[in-house]
Protein backbone atom coordinates (compact mmCIF):
# COMPACT_ATOMS: atom_id res chain seq x y z
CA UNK A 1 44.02 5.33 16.59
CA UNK A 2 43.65 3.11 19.29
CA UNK A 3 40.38 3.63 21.61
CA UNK A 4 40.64 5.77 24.55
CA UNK A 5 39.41 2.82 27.21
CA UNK A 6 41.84 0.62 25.59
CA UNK A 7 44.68 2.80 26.50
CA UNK A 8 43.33 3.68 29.64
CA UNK A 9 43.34 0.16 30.64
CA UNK A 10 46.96 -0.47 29.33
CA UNK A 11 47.99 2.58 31.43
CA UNK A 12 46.81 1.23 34.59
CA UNK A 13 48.52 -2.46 33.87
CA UNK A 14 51.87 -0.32 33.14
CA UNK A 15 51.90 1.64 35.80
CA UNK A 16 51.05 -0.96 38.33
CA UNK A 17 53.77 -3.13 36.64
CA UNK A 18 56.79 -0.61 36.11
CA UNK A 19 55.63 2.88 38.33
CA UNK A 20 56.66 3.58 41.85
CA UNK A 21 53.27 4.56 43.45
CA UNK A 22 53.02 8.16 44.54
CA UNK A 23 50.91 8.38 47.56
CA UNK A 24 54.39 9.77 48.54
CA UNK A 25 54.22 12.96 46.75
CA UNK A 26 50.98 13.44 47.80
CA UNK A 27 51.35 13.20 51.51
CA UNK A 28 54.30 14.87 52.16
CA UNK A 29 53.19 18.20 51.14
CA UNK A 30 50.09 17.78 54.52
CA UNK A 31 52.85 16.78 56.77
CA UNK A 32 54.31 20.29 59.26
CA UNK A 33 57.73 21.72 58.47
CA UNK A 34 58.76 20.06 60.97
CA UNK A 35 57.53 16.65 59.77
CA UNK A 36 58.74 17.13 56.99
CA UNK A 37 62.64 18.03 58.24
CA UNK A 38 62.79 14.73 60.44
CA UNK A 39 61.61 12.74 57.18
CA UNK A 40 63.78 14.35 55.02
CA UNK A 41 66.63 13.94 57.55
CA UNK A 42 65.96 10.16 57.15
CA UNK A 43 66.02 9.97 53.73
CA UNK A 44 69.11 11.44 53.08
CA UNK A 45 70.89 9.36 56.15
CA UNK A 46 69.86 6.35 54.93
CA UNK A 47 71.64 7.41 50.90
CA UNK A 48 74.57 8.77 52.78
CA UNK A 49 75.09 5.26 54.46
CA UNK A 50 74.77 3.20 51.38
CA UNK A 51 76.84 5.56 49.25
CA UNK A 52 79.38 5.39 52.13
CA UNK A 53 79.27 1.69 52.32
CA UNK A 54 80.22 1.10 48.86
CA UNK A 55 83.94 1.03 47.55
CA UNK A 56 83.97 4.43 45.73
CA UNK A 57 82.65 6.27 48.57
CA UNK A 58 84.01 9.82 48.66
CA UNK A 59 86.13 10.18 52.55
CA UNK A 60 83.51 12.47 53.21
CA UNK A 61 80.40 10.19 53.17
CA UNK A 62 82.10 7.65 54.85
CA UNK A 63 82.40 9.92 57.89
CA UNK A 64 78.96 10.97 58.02
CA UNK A 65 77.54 7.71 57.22
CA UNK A 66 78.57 7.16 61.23
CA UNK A 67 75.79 9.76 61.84
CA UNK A 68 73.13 7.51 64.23
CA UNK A 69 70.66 10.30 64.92
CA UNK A 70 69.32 11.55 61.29
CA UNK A 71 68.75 14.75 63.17
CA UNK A 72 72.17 15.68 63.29
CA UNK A 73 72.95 15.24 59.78
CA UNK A 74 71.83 18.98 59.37
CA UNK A 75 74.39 20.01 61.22
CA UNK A 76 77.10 18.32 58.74
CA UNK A 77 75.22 18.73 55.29
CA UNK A 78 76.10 21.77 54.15
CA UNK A 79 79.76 20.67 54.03
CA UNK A 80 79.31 17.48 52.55
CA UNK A 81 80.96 17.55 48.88
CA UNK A 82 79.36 19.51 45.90
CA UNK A 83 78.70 16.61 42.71
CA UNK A 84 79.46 18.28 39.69
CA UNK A 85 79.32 16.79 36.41
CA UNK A 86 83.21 16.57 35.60
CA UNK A 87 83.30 14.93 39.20
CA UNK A 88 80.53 12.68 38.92
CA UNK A 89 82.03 11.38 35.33
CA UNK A 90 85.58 10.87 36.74
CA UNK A 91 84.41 9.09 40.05
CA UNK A 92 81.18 7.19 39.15
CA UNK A 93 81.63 5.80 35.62
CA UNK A 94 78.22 4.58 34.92
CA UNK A 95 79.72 1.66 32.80
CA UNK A 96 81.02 -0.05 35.61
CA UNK A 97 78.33 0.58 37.67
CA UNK A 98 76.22 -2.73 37.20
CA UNK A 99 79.13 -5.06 36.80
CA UNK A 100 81.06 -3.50 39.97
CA UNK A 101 78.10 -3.50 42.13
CA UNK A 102 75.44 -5.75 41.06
CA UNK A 103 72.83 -3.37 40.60
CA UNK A 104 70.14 -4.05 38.11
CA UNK A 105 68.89 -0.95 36.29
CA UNK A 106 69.69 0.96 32.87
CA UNK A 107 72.99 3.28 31.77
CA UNK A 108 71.83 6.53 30.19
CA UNK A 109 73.09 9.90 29.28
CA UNK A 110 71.70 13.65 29.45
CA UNK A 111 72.00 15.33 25.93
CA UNK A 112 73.95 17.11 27.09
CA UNK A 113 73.03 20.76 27.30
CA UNK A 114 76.10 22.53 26.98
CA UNK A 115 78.05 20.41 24.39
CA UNK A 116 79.11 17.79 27.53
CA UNK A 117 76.99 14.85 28.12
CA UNK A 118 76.83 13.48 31.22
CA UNK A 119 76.18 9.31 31.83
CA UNK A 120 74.78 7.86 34.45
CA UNK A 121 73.20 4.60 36.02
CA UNK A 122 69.76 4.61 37.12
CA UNK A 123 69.13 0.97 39.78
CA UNK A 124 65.37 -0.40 39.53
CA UNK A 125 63.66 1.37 41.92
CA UNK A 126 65.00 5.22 40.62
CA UNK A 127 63.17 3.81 36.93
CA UNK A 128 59.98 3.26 38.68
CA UNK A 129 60.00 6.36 40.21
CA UNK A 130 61.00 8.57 37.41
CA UNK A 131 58.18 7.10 35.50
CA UNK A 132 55.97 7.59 38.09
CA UNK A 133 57.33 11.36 38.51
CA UNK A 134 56.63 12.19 35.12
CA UNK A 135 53.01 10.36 34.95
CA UNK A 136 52.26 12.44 38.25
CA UNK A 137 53.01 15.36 37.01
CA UNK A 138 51.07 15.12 34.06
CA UNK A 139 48.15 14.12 35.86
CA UNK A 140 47.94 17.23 38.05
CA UNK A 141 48.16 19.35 34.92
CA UNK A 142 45.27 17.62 33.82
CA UNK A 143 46.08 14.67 31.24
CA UNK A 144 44.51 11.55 32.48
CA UNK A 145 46.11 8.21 31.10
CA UNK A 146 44.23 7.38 27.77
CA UNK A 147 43.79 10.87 26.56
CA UNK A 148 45.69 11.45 22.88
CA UNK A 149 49.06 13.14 23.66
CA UNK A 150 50.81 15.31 20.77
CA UNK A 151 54.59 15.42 21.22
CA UNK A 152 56.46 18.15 19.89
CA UNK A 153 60.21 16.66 20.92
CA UNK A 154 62.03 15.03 17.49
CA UNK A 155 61.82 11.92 15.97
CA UNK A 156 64.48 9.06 16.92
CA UNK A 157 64.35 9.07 12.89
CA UNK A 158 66.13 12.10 12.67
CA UNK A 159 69.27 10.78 14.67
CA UNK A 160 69.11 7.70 12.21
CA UNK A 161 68.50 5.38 15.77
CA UNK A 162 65.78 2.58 14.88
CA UNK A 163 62.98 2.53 17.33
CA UNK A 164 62.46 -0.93 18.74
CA UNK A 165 59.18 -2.60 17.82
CA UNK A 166 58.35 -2.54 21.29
CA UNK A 167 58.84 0.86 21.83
CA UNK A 168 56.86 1.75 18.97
CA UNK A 169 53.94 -0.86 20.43
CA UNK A 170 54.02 1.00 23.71
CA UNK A 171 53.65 4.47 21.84
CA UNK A 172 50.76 3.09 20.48
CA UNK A 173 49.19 2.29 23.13
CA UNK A 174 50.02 5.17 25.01
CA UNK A 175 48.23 7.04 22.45
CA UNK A 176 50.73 9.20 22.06
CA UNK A 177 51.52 10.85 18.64
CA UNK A 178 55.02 11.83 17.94
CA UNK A 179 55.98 14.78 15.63
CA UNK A 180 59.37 14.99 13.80
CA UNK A 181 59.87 18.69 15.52
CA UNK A 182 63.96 18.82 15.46
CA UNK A 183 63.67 19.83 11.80
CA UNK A 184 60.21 22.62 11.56
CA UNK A 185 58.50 22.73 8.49
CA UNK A 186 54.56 23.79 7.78
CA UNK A 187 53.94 20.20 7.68
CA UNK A 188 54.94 19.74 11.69
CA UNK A 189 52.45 23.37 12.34
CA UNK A 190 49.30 21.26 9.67
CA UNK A 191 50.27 17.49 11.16
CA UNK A 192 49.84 18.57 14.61
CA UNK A 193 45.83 20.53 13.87
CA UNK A 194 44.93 17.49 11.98
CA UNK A 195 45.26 15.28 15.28
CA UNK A 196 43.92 18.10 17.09
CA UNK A 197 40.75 17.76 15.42
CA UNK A 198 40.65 14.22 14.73
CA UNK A 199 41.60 13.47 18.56
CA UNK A 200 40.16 16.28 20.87
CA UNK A 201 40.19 16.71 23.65
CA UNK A 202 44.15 16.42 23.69
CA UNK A 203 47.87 16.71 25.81
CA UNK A 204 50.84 18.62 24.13
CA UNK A 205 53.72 18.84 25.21
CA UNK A 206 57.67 19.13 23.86
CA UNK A 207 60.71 21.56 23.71
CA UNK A 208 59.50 25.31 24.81
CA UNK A 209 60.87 26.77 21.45
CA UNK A 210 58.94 23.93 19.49
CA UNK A 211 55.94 24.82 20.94
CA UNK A 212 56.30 28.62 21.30
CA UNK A 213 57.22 28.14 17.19
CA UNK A 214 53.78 25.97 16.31
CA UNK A 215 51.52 28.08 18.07
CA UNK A 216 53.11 31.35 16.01
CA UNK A 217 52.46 30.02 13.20
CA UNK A 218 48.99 28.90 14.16
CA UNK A 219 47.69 32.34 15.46
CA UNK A 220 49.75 34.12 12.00
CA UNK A 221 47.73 31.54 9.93
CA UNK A 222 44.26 32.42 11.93
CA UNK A 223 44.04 28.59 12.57
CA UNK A 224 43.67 28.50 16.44
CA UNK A 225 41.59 25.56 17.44
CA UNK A 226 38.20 25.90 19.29
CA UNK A 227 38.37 26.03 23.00
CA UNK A 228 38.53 23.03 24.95
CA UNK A 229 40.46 21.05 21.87
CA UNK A 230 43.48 21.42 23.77
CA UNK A 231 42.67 19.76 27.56
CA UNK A 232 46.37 21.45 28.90
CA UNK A 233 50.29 21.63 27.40
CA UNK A 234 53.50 21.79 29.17
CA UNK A 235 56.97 21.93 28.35
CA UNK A 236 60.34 20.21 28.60
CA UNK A 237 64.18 20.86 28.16
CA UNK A 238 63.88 24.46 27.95
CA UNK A 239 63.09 27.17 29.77
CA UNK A 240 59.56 28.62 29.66
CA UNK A 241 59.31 32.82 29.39
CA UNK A 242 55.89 34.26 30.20
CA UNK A 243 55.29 35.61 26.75
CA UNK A 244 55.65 32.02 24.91
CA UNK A 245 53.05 31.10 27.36
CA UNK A 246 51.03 33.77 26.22
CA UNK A 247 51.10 32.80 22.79
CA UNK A 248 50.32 29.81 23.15
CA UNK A 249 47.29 30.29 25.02
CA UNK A 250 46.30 32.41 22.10
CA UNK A 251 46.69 29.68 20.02
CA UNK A 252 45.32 26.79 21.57
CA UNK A 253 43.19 28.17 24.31
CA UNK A 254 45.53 26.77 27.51
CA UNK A 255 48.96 28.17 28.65
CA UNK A 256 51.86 26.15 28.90
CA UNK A 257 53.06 24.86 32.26
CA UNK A 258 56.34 24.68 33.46
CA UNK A 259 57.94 21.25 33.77
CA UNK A 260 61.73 21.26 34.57
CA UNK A 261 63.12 17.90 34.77
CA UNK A 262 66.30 16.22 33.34
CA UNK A 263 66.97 12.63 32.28
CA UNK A 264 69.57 12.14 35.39
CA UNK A 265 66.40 12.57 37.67
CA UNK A 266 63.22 12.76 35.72
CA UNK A 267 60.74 15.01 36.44
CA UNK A 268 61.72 17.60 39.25
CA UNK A 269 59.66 20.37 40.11
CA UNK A 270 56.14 21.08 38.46
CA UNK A 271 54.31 24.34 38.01
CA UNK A 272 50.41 22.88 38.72
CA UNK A 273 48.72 25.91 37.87
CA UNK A 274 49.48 29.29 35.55
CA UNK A 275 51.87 31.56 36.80
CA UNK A 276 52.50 29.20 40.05
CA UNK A 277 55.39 28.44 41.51
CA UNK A 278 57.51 24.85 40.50
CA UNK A 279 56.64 22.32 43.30
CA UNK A 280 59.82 20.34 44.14
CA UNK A 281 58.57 16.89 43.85
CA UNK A 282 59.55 16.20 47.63
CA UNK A 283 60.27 13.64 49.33
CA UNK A 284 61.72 11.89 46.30
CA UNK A 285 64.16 14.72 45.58
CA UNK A 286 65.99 17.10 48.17
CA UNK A 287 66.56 20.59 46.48
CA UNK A 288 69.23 23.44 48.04
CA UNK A 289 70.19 27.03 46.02
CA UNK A 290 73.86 28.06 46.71
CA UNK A 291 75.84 30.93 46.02
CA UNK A 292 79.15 30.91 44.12
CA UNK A 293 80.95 29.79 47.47
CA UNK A 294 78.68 26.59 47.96
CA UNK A 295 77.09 28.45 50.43
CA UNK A 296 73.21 28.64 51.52
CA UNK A 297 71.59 31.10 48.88
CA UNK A 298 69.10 34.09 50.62
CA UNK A 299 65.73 33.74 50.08
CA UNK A 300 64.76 35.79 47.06
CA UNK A 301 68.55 35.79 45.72
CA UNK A 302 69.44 33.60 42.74
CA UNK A 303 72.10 30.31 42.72
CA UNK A 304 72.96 27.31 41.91
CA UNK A 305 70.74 24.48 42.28
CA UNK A 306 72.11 21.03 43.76
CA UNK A 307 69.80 18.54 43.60
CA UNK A 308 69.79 14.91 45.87
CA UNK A 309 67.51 12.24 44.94
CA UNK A 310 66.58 10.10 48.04
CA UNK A 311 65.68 7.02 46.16
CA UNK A 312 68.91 6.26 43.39
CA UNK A 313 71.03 4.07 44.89
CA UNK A 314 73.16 3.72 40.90
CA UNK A 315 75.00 7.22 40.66
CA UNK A 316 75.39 9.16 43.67
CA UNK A 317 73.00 12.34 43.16
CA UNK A 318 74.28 14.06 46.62
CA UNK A 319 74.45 17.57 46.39
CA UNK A 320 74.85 17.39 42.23
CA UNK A 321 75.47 20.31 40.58
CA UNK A 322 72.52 20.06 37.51
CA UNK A 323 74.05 23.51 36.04
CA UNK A 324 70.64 25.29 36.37
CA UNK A 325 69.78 28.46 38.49
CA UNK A 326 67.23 29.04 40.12
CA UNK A 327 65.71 31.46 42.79
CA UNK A 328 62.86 30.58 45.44
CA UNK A 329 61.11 33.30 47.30
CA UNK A 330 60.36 33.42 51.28
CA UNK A 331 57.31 31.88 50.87
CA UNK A 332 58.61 28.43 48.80
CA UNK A 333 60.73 27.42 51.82
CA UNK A 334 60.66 26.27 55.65
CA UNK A 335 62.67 25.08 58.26
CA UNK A 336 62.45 21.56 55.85
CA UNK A 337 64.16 23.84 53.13
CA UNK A 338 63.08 24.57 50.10
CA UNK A 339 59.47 23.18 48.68
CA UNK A 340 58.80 25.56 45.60
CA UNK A 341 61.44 27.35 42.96
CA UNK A 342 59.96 30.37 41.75
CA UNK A 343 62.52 30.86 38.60
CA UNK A 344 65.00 28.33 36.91
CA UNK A 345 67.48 29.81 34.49
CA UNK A 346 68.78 26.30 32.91
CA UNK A 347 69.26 26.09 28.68
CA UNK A 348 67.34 28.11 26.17
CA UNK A 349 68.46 25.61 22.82
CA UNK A 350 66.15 27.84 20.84
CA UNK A 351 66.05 27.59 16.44
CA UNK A 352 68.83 27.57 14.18
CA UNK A 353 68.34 28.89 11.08
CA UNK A 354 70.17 27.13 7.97
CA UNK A 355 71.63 28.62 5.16
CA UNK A 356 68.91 26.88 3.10
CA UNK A 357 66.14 28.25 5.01
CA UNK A 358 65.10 25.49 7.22
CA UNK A 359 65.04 25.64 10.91
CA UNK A 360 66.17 22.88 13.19
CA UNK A 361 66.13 22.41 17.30
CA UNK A 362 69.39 23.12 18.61
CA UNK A 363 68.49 20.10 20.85
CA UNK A 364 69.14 18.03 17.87
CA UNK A 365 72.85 17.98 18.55
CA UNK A 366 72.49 16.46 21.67
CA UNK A 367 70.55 13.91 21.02
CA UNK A 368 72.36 12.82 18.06
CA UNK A 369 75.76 13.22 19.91
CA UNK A 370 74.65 11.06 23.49
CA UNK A 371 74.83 8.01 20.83
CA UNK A 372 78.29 8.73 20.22
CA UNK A 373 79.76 8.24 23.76
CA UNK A 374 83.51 8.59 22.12
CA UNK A 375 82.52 11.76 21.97
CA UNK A 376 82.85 13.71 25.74
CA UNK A 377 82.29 17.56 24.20
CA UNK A 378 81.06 18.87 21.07
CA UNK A 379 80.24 22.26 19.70
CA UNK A 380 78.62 22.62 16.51
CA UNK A 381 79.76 26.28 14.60
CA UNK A 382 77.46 28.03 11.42
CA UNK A 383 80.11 29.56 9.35
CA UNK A 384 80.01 32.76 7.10
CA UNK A 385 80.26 30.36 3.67
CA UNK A 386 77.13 28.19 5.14
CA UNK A 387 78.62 25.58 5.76
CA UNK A 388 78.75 23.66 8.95
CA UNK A 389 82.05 22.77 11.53
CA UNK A 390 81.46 20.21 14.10
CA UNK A 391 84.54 20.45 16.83
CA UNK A 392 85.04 17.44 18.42
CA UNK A 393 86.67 16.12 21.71
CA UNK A 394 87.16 13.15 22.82
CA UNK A 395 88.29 9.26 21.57
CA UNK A 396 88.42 9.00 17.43
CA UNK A 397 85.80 6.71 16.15
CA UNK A 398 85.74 3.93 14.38
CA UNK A 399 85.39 3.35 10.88
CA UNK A 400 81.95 1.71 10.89
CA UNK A 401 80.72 4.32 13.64
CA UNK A 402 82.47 7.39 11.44
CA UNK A 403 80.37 6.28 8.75
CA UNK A 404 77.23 6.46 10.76
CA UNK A 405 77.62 9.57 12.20
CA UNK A 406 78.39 11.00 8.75
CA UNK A 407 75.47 9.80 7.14
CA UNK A 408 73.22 10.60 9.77
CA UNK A 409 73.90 14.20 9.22
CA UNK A 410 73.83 14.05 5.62
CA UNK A 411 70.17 12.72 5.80
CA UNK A 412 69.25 15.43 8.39
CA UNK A 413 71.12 18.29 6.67
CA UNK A 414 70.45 17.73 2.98
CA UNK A 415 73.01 19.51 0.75
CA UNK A 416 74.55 21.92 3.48
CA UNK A 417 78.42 21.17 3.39
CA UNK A 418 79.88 19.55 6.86
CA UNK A 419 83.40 18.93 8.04
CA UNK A 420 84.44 17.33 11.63
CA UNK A 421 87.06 18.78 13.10
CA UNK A 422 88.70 16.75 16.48
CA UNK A 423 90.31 19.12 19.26
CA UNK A 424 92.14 18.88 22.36
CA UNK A 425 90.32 21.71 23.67
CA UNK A 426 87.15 23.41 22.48
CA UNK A 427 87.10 27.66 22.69
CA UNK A 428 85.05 28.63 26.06
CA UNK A 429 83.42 32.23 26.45
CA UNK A 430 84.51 34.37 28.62
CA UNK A 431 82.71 33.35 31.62
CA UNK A 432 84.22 29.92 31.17
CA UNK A 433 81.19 28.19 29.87
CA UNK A 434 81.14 25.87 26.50
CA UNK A 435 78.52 27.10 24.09
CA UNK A 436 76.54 24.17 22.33
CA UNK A 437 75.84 26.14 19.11
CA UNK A 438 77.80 29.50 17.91
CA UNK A 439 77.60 31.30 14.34
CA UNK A 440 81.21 32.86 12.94
């Protein structure tokens, strides 16, 4: 594996070359409430006006982009219009985004969490600072560029999407070791000791269920790793319960931390130490709970979280509605708002067990499916018989990309039976939400 200097060198040349720097997010937190709210203020005018200036402005924007003192823009916030997804899709397409506007940047999608992925454009300056976001973050959990990271997240290989060589160069030098972890076997649980051993001290990190599965398996097997093997761990896409933090400290000798984050706006709140609170990573990102009604959320009292990044200037994050929950207590918030969640309720993918025995990542569907982008909503069903239904919505594919899909998931499911099955509508529970994975 490559040296630890050499990486550490590469990491400071890529960060200087393609990271927003983050004096930012460490200065704002020493600024007064007060401070803090006229800052704030600023940062928000100044999206509202641009967003207003442009062509698919929402009315609404347009009006308060006429706002001259950012102070007064509190005043006139809380009405401004909720962003969620469905919204965002039908009034930002993120494929006309570069073309329409001359931005320069990248179009991405989420997985999609709930069966319905959402795409996006991210401009220059929102990809330096999501990479700088996640690097901070890591940092004040305690990696330091250079050290050996174990990734617990899926292999592209397993979606049947090639890996540029570049990509693969940058891994390397990253010194970053990636597990195939949407499909578990003993040979993830074995693969991931060996580089413990060979590497230490090391990083993990992946999908909470991942690593709440590996370090089972380690403490059932008696193979827990000597202290200090395992510098710190944290988590991603998931929520993180207290109990699959306490297992894996058991295992590996460090808890996991709680990083919530989501590709529309990279990292956004941290939990620096065990059982802390998730640090909103202010200024960069402007955080409000709401109730049902779209209204402020009391202090203690669980709702909706709408998120505003302060930097994106592609798609409009005002007021979006990520689909998470989340609570924060008197103490994470000021007259500047709120500065520290104390619970998010977002997606618990969890394992699916196949007929054959296997388990596999529920996240698996979504990162296979965000390739497809004919495909707006999918749900995947386990029937009695074993076999497997995929429901479909959205555009029919092509012949070529039919194929593709078909073969992908006949590589990743082996001999379990699979039929696609296109619908105008896919079957929503009760509380109106669509399920990503159900069994008959």
């Amino acid at each position: 594996m490559i040296p630890r200097l050499l990486s550490r060198l590469w990491w400071r040349r890529y960060l200087a070359r393609n990271a927003r720097p983050w004096d930012e997010l460490e200065r704002f937190p020493a600024l007064s409430p007060a401070e803090q709210r006229r800052e704030l203020a600023a940062r928000l005018l100044a999206q509202v006006r641009y967003f207003g200036s442009r062509p698919d402005a929402l009315p609404e924007w347009r009006e308060v982009a006429r706002i001259q003192d950012p102070a007064d823009l509190w005043r006139v916030w809380p009405s401004l219009p909720i962003l969620d997804k469905a919204k965002l899709q039908a009034c930002f397409p993120a494929a006309e985004m570069q073309a329409r506007f001359g931005i320069q940047g990248r179009r991405d999608s989420t997985g999609g969490s709930t069966g319905e992925p959402v795409h996006f454009f991210h401009d220059t300056p929102m990809l330096r600072s999501g990479l700088a976001a996640a690097t901070y973050t890591a940092v004040r959990m305690g990696w330091q560029p250079g050290m050996p990271v174990i990734i617990l997240w899926g292999s592209e290989r397993d979606i049947r999407k090639r890996m540029r060589r570049r990509d693969r160069l940058h891994g390397w030098l990253r010194n970053e070791f990636l597990l195939d972890a949407y499909r578990m076997s003993e040979g993830t649980v074995q693969r991931a000791l060996s580089i413990i051993h060979a590497h230490a001290p090391v990083a993990i990190y992946g999908f909470t269920s991942i690593l709440e599965h590996v370090a089972r398996r380690v403490v059932e097997s008696g193979r827990c790793p000597a202290p200090g093997l395992v510098r710190t761990a944290w988590n991603g896409g998931e929520m993180l319960f207290a109990e699959q933090s306490r297992i894996f400290r058991q295992a590996f000798g460090v808890p996991i931390l709680n990083r919530y984050g989501g590709r529309e706006l990279s990292a956004m709140a941290c939990q620096f130490v065990p059982d802390g609170p998730l640090e909103v990573l202010r200024p960069w990102l402007f955080v409000e709970i709401v109730d049902e009604n779209g209204r402020p959320a009391p202090p203690g009292q669980t709702g909706r979280l709408l998120w505003t990044s302060t930097i994106c200037r592609g798609t409009p994050f005002l007021r979006y509605d990520i689909g998470d929950l989340g609570v924060a207590l008197p103490a994470h918030q000021n007259e500047s708002g709120v500065f520290a969640i104390h619970q998010i309720e977002g997606r618990v993918a969890g394992l699916l067990q196949l007929p054959d025995g296997s388990k596999i990542n529920n996240i698996f569907w979504n990162h296979l499916f965000k390739e497809f982008s004919e495909i707006r909503q999918f749900q995947v069903v386990l029937r009695r018989d074993g076999s497997i239904d995929l429901r479909l919505k959205g555009n029919a594919l092509a012949p070529e990309r039919d194929q593709r899909l078909r073969e992908t998931l006949a590589h990743f499911l082996g001999s379990i039976p699979f039929r696609f099955c296109w619908v105008d509508q896919i079957p929503l529970t009760a509380q109106g939400k669509l399920v990503q994975v159900v069994r008959e």
